[in-house]
C-alpha atoms as a PDB file:
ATOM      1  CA  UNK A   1      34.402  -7.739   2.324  1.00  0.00           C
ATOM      2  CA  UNK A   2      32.752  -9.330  -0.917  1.00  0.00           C
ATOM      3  CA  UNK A   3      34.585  -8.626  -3.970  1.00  0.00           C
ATOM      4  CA  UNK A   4      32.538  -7.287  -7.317  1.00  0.00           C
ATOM      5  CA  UNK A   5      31.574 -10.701  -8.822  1.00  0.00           C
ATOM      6  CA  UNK A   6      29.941 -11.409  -5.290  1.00  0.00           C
ATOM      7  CA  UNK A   7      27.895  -8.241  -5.269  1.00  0.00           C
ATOM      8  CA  UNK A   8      24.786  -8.486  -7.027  1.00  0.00           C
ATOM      9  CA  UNK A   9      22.939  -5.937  -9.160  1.00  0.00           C
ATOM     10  CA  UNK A  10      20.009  -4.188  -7.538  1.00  0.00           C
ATOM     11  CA  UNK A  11      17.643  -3.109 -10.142  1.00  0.00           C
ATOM     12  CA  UNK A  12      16.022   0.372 -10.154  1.00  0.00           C
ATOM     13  CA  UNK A  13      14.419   0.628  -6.644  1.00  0.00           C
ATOM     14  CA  UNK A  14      10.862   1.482  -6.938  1.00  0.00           C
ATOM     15  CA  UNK A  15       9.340   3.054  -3.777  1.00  0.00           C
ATOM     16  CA  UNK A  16       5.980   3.242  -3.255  1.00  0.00           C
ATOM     17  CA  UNK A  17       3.408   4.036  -0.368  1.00  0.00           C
ATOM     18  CA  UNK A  18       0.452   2.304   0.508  1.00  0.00           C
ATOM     19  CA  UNK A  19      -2.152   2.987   3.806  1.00  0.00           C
ATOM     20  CA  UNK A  20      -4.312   0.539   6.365  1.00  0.00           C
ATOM     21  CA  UNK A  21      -7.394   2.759   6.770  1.00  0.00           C
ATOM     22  CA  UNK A  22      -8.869   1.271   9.733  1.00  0.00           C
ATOM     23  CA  UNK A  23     -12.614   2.225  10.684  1.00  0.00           C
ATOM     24  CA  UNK A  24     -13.398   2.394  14.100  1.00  0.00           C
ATOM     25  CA  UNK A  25     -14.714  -1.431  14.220  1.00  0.00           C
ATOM     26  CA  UNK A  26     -11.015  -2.320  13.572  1.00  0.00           C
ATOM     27  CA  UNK A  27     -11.464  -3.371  10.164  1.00  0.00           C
ATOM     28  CA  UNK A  28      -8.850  -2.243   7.153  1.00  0.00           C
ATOM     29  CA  UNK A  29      -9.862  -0.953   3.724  1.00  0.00           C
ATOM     30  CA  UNK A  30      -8.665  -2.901   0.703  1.00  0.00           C
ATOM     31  CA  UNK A  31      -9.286  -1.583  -3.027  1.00  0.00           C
ATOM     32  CA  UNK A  32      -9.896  -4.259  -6.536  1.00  0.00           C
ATOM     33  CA  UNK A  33      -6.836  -3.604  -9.199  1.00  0.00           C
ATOM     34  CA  UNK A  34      -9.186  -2.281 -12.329  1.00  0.00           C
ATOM     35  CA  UNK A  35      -9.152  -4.667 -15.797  1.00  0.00           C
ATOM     36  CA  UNK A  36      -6.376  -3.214 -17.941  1.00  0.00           C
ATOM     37  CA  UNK A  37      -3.792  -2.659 -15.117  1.00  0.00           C
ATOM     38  CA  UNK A  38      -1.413  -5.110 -14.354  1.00  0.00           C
ATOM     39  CA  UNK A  39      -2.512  -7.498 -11.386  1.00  0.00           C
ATOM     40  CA  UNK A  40      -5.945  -6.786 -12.258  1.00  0.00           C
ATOM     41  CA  UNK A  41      -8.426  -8.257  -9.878  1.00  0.00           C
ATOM     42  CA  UNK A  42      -6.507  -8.305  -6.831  1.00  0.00           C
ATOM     43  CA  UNK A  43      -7.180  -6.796  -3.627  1.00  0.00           C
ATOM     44  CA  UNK A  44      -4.780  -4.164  -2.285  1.00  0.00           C
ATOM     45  CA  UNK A  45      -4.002  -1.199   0.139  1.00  0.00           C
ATOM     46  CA  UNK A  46      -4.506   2.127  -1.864  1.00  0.00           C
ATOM     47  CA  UNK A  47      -1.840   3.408  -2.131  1.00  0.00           C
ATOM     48  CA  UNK A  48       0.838   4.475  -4.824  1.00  0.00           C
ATOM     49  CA  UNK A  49       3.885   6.112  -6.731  1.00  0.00           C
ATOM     50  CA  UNK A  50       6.249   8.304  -4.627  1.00  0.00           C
ATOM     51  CA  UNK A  51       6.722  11.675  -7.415  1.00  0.00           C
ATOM     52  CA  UNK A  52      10.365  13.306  -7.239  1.00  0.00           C
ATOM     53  CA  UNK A  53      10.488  15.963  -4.313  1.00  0.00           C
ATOM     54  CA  UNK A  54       7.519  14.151  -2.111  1.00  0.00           C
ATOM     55  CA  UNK A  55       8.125  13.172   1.305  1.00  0.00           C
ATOM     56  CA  UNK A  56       6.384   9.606   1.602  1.00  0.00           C
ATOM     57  CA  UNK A  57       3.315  10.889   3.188  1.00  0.00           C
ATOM     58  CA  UNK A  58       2.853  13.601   1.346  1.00  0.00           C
ATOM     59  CA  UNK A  59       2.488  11.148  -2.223  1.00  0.00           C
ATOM     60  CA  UNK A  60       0.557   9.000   0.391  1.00  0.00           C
ATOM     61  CA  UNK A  61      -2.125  11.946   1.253  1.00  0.00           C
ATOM     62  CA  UNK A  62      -2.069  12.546  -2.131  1.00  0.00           C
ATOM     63  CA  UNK A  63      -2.627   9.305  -3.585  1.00  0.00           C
ATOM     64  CA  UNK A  64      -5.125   8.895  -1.199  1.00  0.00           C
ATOM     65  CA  UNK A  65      -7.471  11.596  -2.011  1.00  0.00           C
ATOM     66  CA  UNK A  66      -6.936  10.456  -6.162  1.00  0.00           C
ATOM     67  CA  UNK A  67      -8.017   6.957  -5.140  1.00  0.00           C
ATOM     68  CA  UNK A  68     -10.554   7.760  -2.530  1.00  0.00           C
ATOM     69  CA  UNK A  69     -11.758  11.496  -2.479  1.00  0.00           C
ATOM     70  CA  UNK A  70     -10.725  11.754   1.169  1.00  0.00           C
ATOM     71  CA  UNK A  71      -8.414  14.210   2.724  1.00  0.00           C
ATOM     72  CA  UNK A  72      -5.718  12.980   5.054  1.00  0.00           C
ATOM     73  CA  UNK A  73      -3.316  14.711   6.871  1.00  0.00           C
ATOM     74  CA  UNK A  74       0.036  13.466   6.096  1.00  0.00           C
ATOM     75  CA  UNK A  75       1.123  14.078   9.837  1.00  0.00           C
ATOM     76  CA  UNK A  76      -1.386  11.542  11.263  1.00  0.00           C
ATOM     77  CA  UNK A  77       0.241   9.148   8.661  1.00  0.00           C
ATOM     78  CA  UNK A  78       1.767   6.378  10.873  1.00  0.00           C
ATOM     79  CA  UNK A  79       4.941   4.292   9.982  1.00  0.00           C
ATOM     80  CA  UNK A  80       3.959   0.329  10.179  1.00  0.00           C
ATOM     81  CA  UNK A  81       5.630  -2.004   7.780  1.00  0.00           C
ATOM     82  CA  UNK A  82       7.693  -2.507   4.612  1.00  0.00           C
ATOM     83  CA  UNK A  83       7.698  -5.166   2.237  1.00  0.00           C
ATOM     84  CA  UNK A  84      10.786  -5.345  -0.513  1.00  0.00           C
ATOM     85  CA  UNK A  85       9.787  -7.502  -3.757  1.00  0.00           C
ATOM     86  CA  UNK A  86      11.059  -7.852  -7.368  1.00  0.00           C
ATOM     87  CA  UNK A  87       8.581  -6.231 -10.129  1.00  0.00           C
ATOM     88  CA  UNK A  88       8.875  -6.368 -13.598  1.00  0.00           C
ATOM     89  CA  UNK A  89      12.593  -5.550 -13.733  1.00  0.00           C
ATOM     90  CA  UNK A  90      12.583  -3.443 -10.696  1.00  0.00           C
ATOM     91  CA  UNK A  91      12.518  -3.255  -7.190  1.00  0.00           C
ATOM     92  CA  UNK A  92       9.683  -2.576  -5.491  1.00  0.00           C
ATOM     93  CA  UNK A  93       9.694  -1.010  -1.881  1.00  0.00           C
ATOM     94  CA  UNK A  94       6.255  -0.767  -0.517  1.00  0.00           C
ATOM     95  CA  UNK A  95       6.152   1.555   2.793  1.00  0.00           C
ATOM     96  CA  UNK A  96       2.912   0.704   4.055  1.00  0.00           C
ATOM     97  CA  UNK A  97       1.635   3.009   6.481  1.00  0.00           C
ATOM     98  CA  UNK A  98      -1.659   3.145   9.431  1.00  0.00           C
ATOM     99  CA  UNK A  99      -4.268   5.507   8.884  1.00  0.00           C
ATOM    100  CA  UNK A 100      -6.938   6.015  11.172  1.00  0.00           C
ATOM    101  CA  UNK A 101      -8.143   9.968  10.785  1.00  0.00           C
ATOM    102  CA  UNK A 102      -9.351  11.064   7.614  1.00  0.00           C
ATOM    103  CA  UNK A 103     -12.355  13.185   6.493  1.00  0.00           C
ATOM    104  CA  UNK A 104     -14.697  12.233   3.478  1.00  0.00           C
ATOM    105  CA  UNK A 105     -16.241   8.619   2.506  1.00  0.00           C
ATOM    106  CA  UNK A 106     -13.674   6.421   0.190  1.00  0.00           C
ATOM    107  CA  UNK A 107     -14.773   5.817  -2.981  1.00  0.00           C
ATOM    108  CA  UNK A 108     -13.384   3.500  -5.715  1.00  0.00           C
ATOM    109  CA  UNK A 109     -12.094   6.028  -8.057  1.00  0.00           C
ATOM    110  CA  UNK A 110      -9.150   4.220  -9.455  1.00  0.00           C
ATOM    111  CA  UNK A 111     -10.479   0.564  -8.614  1.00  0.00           C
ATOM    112  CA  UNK A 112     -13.636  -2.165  -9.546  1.00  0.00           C
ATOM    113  CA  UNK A 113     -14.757  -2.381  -5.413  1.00  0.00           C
ATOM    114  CA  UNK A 114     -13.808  -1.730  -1.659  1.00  0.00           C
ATOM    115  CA  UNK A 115     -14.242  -3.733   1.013  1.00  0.00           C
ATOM    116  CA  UNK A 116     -13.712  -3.132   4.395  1.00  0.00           C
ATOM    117  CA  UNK A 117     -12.681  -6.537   6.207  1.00  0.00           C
ATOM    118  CA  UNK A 118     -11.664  -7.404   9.626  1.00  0.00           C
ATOM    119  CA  UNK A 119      -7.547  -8.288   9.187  1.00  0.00           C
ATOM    120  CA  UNK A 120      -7.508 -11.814   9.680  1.00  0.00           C
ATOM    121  CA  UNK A 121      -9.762 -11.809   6.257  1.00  0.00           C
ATOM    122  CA  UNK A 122      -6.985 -10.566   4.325  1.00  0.00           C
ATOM    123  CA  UNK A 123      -5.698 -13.545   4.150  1.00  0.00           C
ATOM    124  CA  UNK A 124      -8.402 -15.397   2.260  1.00  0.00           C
ATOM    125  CA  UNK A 125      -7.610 -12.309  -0.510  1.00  0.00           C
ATOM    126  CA  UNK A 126      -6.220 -12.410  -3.364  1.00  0.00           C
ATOM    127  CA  UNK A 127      -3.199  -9.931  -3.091  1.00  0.00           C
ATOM    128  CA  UNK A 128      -0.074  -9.015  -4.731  1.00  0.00           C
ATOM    129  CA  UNK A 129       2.968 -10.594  -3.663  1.00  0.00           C
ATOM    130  CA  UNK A 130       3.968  -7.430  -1.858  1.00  0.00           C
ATOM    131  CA  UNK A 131       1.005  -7.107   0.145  1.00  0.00           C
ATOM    132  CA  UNK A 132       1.161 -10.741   1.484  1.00  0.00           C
ATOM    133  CA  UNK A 133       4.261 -10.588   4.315  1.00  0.00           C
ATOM    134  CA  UNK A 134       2.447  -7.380   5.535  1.00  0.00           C
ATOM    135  CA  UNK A 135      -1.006  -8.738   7.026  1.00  0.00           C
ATOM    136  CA  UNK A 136       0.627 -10.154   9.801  1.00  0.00           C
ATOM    137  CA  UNK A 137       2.907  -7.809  10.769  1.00  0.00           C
ATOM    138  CA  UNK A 138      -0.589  -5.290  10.509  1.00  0.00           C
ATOM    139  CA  UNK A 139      -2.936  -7.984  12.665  1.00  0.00           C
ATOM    140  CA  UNK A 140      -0.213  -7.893  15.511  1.00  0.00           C
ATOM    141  CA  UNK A 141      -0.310  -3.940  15.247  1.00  0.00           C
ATOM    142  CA  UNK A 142      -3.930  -3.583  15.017  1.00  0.00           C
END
């Protein structure tokens, strides 16, 4: 058993959701971070802040109809990955989560562009740090 000078500090955990929309031609949807937010520029899932008394896909169906204007339903939400990454002075736990069914056309509402890309693309992206360890784990699941 580690004694308390072996056990480090966790900072605050920060969890937040994020979702793989994948069109029928297998391709995923990936939103621009805005100027004035931090990582501007980069391309990620939408996604976004778990609020107190929220299941995960509940902030997820939520977030996603803020973001996009579409409706999902949180029970055709579909566990996939998790990536676990310092930010800023806390933790960050991104759930990342397949979505296939949803009604209404994204639009960028919080973000410069979309672009719908086949997986492998991803990788030519510029992501956050969080995002990177989950495009494989989502090609071998697409």
């Amino acid at each position: 058993m580690a004694n308390a000078a072996e056990v480090a500090v966790i900072p605050s955990l920060f969890p937040v959701v994020a979702a793989a929309l994948i069109d029928r031609d297998g391709r995923v949807l990936v939103q621009r971070r805005p100027a004035g937010k931090m990582m501007a520029g980069l391309w990620e899932f939408p996604g976004g802040k778990i609020e107190p008394g929220e299941t995960p896909e509940a902030a997820l169906a939520r977030e996603l109809h803020e973001e996009l204007a579409i409706q999902v339903d949180p029970a055709r939400l579909v566990p996939a990955v998790f990536a676990s990454e310092p930010l800023a002075g806390r933790h960050l736990l991104l759930l990342l989560y397949i979505c296939r069914e949803w009604s209404g056309t994204p639009r960028a509402l919080h973000a410069d562009a979309l672009h719908w890309c086949p997986p492998a693309e991803l990788r030519t992206l510029e992501m956050p740090p969080a995002d990177l360890p989950l495009i494989g784990m989502l090609e071998a699941l697409i």
